[in-house]
N, C-alpha and C. Protein backbone atom coordinates (compact mmCIF):
# COMPACT_ATOMS: atom_id res chain seq x y z
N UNK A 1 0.80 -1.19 0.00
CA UNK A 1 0.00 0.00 0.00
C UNK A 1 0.85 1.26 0.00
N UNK A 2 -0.19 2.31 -0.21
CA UNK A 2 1.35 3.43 -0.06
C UNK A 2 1.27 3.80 1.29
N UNK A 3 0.85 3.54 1.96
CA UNK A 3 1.21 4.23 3.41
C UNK A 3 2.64 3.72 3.60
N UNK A 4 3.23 2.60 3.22
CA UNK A 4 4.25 2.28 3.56
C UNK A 4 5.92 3.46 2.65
N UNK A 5 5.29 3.81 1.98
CA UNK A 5 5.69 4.82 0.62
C UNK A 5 6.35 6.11 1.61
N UNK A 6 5.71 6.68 2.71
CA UNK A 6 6.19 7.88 3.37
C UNK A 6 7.36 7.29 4.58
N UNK A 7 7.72 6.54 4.58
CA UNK A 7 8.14 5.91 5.74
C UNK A 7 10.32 6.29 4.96
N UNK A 8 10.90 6.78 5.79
CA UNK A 8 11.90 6.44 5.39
C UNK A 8 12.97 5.26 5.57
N UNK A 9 12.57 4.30 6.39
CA UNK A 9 13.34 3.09 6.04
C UNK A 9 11.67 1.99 5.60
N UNK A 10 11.94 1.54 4.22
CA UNK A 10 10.76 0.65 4.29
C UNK A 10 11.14 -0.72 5.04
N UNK A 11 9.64 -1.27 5.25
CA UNK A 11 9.77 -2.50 6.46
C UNK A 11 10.44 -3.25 5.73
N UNK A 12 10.32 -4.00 3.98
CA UNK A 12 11.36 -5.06 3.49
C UNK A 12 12.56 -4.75 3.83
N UNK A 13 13.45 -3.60 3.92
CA UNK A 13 14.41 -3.48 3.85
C UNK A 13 15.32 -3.57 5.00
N UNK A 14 14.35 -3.16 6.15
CA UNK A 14 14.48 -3.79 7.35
C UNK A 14 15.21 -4.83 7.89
N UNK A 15 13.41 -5.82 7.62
CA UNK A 15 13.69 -7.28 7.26
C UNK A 15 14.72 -7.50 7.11
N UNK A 16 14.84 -7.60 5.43
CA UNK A 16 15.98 -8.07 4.67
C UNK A 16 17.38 -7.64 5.57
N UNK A 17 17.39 -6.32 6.30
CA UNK A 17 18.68 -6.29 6.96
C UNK A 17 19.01 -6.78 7.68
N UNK A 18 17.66 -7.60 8.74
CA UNK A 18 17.96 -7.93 10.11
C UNK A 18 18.09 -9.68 9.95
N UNK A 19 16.99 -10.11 9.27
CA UNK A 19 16.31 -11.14 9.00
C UNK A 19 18.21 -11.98 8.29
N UNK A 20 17.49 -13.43 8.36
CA UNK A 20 18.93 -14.33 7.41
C UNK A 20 18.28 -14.25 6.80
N UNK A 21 18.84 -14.33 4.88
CA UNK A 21 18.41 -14.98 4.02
C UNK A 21 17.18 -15.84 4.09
N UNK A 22 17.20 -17.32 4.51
CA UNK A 22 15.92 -18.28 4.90
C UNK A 22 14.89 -17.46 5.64
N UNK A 23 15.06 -16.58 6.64
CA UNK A 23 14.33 -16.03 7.12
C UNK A 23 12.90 -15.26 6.20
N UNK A 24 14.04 -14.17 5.34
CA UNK A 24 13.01 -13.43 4.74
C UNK A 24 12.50 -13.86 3.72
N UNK A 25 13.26 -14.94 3.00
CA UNK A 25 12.16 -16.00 2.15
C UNK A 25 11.12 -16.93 2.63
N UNK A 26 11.42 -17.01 3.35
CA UNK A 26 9.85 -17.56 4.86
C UNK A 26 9.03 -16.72 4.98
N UNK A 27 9.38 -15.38 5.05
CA UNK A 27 8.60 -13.88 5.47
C UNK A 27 7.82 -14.04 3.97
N UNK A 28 8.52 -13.55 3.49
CA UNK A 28 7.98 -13.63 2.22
C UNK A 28 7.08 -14.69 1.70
N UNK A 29 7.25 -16.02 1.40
CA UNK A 29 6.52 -16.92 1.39
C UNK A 29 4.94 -17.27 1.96
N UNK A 30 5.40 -17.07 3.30
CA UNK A 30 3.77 -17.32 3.78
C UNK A 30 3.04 -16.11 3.67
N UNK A 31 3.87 -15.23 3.15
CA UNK A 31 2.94 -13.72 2.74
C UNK A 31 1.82 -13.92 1.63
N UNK A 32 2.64 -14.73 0.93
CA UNK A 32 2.02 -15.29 -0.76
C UNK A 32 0.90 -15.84 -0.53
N UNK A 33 1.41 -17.12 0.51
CA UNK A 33 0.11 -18.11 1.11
C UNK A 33 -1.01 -17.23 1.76
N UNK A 34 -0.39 -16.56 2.42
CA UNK A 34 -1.72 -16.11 3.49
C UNK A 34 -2.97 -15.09 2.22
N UNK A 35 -2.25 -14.57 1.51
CA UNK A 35 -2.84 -13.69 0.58
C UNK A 35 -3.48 -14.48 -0.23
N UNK A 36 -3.07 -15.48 -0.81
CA UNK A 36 -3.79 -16.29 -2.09
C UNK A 36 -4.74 -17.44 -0.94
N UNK A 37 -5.32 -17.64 0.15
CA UNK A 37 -5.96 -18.19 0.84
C UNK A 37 -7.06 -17.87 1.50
N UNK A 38 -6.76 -16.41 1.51
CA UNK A 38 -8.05 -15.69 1.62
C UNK A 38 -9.36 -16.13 0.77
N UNK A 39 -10.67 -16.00 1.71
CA UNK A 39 -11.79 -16.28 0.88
C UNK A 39 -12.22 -15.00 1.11
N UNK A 40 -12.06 -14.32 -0.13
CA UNK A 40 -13.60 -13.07 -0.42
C UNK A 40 -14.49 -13.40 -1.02
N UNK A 41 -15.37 -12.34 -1.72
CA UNK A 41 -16.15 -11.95 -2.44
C UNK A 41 -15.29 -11.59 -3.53
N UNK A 42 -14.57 -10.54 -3.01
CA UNK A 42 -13.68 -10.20 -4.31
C UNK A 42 -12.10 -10.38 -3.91
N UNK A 43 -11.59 -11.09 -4.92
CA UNK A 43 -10.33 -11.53 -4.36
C UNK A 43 -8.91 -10.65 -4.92
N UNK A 44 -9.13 -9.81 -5.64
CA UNK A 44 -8.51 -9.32 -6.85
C UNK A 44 -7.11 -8.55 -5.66
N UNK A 45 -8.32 -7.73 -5.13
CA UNK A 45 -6.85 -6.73 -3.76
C UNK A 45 -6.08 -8.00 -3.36
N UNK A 46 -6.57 -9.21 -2.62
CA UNK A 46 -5.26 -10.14 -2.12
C UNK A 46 -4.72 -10.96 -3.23
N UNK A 47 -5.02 -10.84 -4.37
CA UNK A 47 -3.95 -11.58 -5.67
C UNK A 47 -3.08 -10.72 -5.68
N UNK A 48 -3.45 -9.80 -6.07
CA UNK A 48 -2.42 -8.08 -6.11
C UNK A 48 -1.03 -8.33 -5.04
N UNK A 49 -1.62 -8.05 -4.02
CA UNK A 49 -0.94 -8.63 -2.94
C UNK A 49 0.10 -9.97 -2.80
N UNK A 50 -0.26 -10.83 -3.25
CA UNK A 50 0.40 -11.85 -2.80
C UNK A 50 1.36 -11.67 -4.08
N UNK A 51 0.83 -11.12 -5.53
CA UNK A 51 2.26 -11.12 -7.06
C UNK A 51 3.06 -10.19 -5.86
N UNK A 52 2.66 -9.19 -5.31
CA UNK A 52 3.64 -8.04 -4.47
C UNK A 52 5.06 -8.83 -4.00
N UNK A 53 4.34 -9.90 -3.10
CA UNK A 53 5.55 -10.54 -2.19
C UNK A 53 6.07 -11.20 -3.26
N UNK A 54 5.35 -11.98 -4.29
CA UNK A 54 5.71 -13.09 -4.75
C UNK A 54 7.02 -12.44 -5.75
N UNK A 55 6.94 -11.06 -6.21
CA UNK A 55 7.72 -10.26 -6.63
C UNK A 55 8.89 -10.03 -6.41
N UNK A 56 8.79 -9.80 -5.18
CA UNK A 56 10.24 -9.38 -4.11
C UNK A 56 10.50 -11.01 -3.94
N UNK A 57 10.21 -11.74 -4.10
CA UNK A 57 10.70 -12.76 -3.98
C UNK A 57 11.64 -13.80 -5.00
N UNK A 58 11.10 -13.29 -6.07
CA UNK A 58 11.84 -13.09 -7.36
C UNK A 58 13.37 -12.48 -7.53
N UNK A 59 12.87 -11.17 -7.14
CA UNK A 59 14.24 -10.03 -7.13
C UNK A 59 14.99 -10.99 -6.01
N UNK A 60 14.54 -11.51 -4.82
CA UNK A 60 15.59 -11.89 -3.98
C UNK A 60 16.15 -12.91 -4.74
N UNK A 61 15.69 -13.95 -5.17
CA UNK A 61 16.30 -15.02 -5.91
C UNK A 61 17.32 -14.73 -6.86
N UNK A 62 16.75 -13.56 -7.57
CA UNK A 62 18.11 -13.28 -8.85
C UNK A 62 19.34 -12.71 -8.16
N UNK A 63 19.19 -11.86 -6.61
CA UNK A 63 20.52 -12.03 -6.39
C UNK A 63 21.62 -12.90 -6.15
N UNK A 64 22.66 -12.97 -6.43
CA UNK A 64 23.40 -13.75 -5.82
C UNK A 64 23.37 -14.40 -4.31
């Protein structure tokens, strides 16, 4: 969301600083799950959501 947008350290980056590796791909991961498990009416905001993590989860992979 953008509330997270005004913040000057964002929370991934955090994470990612504090967190191990396995860690924040765990973080990440059950982010995906919890989002694509949701039952709405309309599911579209938590698909959105879960490509989000599933995204950064990507970028983490292509790093070294």
């Amino acid at each position: 969301g953008d509330h997270y947008k005004k913040l000057a350290i964002q929370p991934w980056a955090a994470m990612e600083a504090w967190m191990t590796r396995e860690q924040f791909v765990g973080y990440l991961t059950g982010n995906v799950i919890k989002y694509m498990a949701r039952n709405k009416e309309s599911v579209a905001e938590d698909h959105k959501k879960a490509a989000h993590y599933l995204q950064k989860l990507i970028e983490l992979e292509a790093k070294p």
